[in-house]
C-alpha atoms as a PDB file:
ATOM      1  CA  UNK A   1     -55.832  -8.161  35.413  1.00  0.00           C
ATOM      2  CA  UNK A   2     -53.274  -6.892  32.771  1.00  0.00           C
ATOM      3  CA  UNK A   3     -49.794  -5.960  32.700  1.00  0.00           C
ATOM      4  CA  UNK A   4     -46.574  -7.228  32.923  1.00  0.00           C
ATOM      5  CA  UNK A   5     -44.949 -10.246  35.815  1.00  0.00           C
ATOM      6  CA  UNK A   6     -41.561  -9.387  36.661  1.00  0.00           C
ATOM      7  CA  UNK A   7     -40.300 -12.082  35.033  1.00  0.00           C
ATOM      8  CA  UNK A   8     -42.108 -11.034  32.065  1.00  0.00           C
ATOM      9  CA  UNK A   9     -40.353  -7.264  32.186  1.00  0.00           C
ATOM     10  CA  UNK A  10     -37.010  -9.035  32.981  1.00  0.00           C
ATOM     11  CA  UNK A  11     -36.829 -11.610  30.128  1.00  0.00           C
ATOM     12  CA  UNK A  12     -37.711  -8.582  27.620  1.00  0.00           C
ATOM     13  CA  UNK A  13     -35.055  -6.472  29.133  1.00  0.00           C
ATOM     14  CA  UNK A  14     -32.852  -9.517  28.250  1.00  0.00           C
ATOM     15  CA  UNK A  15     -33.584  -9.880  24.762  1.00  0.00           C
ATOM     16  CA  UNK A  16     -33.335  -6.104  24.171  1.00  0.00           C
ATOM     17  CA  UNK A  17     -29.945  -5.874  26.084  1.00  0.00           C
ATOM     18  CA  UNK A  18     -28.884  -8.561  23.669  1.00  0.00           C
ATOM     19  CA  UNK A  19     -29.765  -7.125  20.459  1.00  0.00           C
ATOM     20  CA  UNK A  20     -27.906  -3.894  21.552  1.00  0.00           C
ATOM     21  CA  UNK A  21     -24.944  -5.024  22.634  1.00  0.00           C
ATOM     22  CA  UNK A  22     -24.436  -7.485  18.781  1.00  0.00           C
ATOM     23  CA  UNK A  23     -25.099  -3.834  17.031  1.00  0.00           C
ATOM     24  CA  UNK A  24     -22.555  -2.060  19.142  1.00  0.00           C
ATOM     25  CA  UNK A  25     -19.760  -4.802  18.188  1.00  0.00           C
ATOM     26  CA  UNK A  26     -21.200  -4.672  14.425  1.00  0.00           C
ATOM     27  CA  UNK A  27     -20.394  -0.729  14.660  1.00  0.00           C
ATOM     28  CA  UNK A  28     -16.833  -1.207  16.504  1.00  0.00           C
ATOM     29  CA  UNK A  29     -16.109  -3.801  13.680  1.00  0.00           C
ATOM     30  CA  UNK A  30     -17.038  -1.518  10.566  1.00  0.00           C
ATOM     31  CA  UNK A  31     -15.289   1.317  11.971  1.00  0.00           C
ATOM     32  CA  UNK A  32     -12.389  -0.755  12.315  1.00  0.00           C
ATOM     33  CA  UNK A  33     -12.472  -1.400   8.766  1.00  0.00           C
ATOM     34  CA  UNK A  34     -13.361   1.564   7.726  1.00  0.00           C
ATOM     35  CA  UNK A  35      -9.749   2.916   9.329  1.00  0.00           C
ATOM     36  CA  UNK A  36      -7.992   0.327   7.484  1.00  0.00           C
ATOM     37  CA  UNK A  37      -9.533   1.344   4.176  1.00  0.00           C
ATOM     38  CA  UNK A  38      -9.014   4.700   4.874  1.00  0.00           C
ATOM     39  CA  UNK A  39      -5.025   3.177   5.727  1.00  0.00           C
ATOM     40  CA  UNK A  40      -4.957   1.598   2.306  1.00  0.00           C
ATOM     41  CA  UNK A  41      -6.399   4.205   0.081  1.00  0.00           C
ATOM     42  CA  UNK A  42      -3.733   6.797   1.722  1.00  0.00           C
ATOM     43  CA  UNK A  43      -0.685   3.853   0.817  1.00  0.00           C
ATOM     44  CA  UNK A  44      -1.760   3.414  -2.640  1.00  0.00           C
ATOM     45  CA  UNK A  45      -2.112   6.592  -3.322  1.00  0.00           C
ATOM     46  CA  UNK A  46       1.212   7.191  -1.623  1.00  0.00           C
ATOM     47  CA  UNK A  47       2.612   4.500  -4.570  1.00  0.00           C
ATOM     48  CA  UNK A  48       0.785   6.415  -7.384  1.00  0.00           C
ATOM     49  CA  UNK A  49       2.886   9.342  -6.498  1.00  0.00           C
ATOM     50  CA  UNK A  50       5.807   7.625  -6.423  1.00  0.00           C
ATOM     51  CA  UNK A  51       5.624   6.013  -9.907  1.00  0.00           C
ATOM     52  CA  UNK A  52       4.200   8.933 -11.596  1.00  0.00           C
ATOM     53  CA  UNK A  53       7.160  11.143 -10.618  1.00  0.00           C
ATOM     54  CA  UNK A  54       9.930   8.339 -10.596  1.00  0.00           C
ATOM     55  CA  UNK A  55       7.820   7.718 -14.843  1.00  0.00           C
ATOM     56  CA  UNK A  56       8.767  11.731 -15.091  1.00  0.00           C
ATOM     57  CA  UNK A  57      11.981  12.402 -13.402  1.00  0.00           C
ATOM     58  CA  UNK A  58      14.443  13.068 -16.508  1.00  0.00           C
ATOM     59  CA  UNK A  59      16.893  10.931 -15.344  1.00  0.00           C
ATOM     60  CA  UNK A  60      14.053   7.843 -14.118  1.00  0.00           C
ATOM     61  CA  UNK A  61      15.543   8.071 -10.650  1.00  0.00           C
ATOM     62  CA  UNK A  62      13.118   7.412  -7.973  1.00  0.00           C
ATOM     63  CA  UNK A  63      12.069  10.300  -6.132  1.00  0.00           C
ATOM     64  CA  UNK A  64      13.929  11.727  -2.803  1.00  0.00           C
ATOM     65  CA  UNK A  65      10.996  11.383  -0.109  1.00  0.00           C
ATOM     66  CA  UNK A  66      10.604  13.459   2.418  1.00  0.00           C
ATOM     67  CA  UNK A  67       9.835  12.898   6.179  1.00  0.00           C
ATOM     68  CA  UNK A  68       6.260  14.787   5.467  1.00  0.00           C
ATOM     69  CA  UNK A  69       6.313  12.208   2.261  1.00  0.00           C
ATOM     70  CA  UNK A  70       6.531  15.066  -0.101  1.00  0.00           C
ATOM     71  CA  UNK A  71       8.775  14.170  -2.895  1.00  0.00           C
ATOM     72  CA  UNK A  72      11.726  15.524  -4.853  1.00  0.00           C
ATOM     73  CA  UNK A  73      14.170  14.691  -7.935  1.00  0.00           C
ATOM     74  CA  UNK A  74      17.418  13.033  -7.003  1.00  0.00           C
ATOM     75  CA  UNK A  75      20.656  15.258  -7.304  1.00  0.00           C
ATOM     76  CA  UNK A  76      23.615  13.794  -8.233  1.00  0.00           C
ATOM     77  CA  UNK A  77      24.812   9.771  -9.028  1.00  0.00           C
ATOM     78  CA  UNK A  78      22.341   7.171  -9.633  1.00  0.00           C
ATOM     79  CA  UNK A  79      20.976   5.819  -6.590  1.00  0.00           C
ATOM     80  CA  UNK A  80      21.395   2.045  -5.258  1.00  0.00           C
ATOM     81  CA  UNK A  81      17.988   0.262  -4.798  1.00  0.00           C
ATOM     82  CA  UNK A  82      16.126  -0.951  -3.346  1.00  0.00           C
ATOM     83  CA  UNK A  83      15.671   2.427  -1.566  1.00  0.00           C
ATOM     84  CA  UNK A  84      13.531   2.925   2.135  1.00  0.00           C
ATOM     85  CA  UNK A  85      12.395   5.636   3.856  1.00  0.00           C
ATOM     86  CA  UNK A  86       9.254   5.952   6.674  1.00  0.00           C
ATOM     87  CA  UNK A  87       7.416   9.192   6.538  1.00  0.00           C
ATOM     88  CA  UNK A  88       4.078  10.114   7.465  1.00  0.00           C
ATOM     89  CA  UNK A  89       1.878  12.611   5.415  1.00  0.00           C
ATOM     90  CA  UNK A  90       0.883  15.642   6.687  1.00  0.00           C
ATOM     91  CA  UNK A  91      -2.860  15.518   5.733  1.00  0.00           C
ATOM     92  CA  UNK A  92      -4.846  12.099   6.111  1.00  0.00           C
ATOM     93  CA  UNK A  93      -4.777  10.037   9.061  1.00  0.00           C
ATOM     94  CA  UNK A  94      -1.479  10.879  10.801  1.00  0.00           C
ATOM     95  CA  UNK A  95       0.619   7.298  10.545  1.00  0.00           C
ATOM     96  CA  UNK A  96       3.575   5.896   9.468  1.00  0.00           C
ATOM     97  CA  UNK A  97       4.297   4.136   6.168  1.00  0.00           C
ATOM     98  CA  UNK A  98       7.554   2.568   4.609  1.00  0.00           C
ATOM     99  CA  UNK A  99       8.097   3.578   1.615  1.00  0.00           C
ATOM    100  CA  UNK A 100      10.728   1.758  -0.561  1.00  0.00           C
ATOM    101  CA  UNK A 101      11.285   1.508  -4.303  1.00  0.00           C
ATOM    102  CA  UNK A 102      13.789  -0.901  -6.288  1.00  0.00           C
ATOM    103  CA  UNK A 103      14.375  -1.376  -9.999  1.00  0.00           C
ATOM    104  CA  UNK A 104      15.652  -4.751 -11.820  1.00  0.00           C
ATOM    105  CA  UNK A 105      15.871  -5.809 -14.809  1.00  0.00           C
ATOM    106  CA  UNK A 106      12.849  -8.035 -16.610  1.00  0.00           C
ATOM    107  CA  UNK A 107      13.685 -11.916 -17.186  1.00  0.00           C
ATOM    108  CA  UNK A 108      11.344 -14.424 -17.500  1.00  0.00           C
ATOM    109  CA  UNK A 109      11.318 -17.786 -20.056  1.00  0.00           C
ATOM    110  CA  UNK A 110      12.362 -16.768 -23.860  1.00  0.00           C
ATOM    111  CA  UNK A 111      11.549 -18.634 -26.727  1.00  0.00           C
ATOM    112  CA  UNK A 112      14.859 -20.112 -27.310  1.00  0.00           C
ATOM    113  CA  UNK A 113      14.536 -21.723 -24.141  1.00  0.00           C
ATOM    114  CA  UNK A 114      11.224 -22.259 -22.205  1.00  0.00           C
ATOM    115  CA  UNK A 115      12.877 -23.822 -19.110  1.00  0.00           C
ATOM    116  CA  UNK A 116      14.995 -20.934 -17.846  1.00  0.00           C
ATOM    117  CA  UNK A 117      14.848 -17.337 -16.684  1.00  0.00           C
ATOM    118  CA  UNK A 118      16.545 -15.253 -18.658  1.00  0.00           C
ATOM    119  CA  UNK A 119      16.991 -11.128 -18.659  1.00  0.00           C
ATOM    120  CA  UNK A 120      15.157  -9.702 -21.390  1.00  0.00           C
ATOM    121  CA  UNK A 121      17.227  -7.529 -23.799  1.00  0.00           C
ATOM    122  CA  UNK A 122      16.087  -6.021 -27.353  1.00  0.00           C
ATOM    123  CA  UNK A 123      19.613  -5.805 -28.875  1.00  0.00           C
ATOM    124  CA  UNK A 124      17.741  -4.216 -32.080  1.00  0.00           C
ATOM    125  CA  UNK A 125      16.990  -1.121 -29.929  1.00  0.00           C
ATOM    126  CA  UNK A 126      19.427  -1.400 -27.524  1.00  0.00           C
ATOM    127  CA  UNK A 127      17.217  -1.394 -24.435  1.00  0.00           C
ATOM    128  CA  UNK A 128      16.542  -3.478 -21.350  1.00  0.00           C
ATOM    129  CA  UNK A 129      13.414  -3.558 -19.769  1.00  0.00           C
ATOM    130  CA  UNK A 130      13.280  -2.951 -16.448  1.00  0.00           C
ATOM    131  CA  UNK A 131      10.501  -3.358 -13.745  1.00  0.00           C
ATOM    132  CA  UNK A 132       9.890  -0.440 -11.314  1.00  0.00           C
ATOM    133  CA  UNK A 133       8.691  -1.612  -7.998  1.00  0.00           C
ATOM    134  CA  UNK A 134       7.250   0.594  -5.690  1.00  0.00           C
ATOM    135  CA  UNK A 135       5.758  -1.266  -2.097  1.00  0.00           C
ATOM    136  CA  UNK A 136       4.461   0.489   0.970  1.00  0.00           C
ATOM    137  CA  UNK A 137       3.986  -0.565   4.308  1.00  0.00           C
ATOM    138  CA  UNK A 138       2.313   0.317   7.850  1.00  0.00           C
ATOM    139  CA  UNK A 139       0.870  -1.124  11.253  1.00  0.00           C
ATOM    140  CA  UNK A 140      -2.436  -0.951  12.329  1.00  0.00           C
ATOM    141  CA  UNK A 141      -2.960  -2.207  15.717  1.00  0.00           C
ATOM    142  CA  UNK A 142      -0.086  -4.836  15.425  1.00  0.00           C
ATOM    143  CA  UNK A 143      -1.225  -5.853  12.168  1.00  0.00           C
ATOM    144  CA  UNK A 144       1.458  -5.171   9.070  1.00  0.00           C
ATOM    145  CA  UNK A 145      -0.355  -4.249   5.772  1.00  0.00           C
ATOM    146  CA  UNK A 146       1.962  -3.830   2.754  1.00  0.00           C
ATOM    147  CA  UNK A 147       0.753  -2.735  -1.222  1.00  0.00           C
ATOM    148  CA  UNK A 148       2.872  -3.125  -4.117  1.00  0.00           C
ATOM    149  CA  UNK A 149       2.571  -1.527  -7.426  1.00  0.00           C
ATOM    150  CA  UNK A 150       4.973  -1.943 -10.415  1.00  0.00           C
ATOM    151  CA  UNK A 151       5.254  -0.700 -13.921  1.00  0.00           C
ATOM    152  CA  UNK A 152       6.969  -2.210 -17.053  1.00  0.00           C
ATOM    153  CA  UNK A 153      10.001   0.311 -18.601  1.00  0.00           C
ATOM    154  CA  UNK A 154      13.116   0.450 -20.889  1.00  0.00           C
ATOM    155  CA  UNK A 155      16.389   1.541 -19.736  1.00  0.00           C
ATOM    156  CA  UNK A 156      18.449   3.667 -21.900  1.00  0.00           C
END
């Protein structure tokens, strides 16, 4: 006689019920992380546009930022960082980021003196370095996730 005992058809059913149900969490995780890529490519390039217009402004004032995160040159005084604003792009994946930017001046050990910070100043061109910090933030499902990018300039 051939064919299959119940117990037969139930242990199988078992097994295959099993292997389904570890791909379906496999698939829930990698989308998961795929959103949270997809998060962090849309921050950093957020940053990149930052930097490249605060690099470009004529005056090197960070950019005014927009609700819609488009951005614009600062009219008037010098502005007082660090500076924060939350917008949310209009293309992409429809969240929330913190924006904020700050500028300070470089120290770090000298020669003279190994042991302390000092601020970095070239008195033979009359500059000051400065660091430009741009960082941006967001929530996904509870979770914070924050990028930073900086770049290296004189002030004049």
């Amino acid at each position: 006689m051939t064919g299959f005992t119940l117990i037969e058809v139930l242990v199988a059913l078992v097994i295959v019920s099993v292997a389904v149900l570890s791909l379906g969490s496999f698939t829930i995780s990698t989308v998961g992380s795929g959103q949270v890529s997809r998060e962090r490519i849309t921050a950093v390039h957020l940053a990149e546009q930052v930097l490249e217009f605060w690099q470009h402004d004529a005056n090197d004032y960070a950019p005014v930022i927009a609700a819609n995160c488009n951005l614009t040159s600062k009219n008037g005084g010098a502005p007082n960082y660090p500076l924060s604003v939350t917008c949310t792009p209009t293309t992409g994946i429809g969240i929330a980021y913190t924006i904020q930017t700050s500028q300070v001046q470089v120290n770090g050990p000298l020669a003279g003196n190994l042991g302390t910070f000092q601020n970095f100043v070239s008195a033979a061109y009359n500059t000051t370095p400065q660091t430009k910090l741009v960082t941006v933030s967001w929530t996904n499902k509870g979770k914070s996730h924050s990028i930073y990018l900086t770049h290296l300039s004189e002030l004049k």
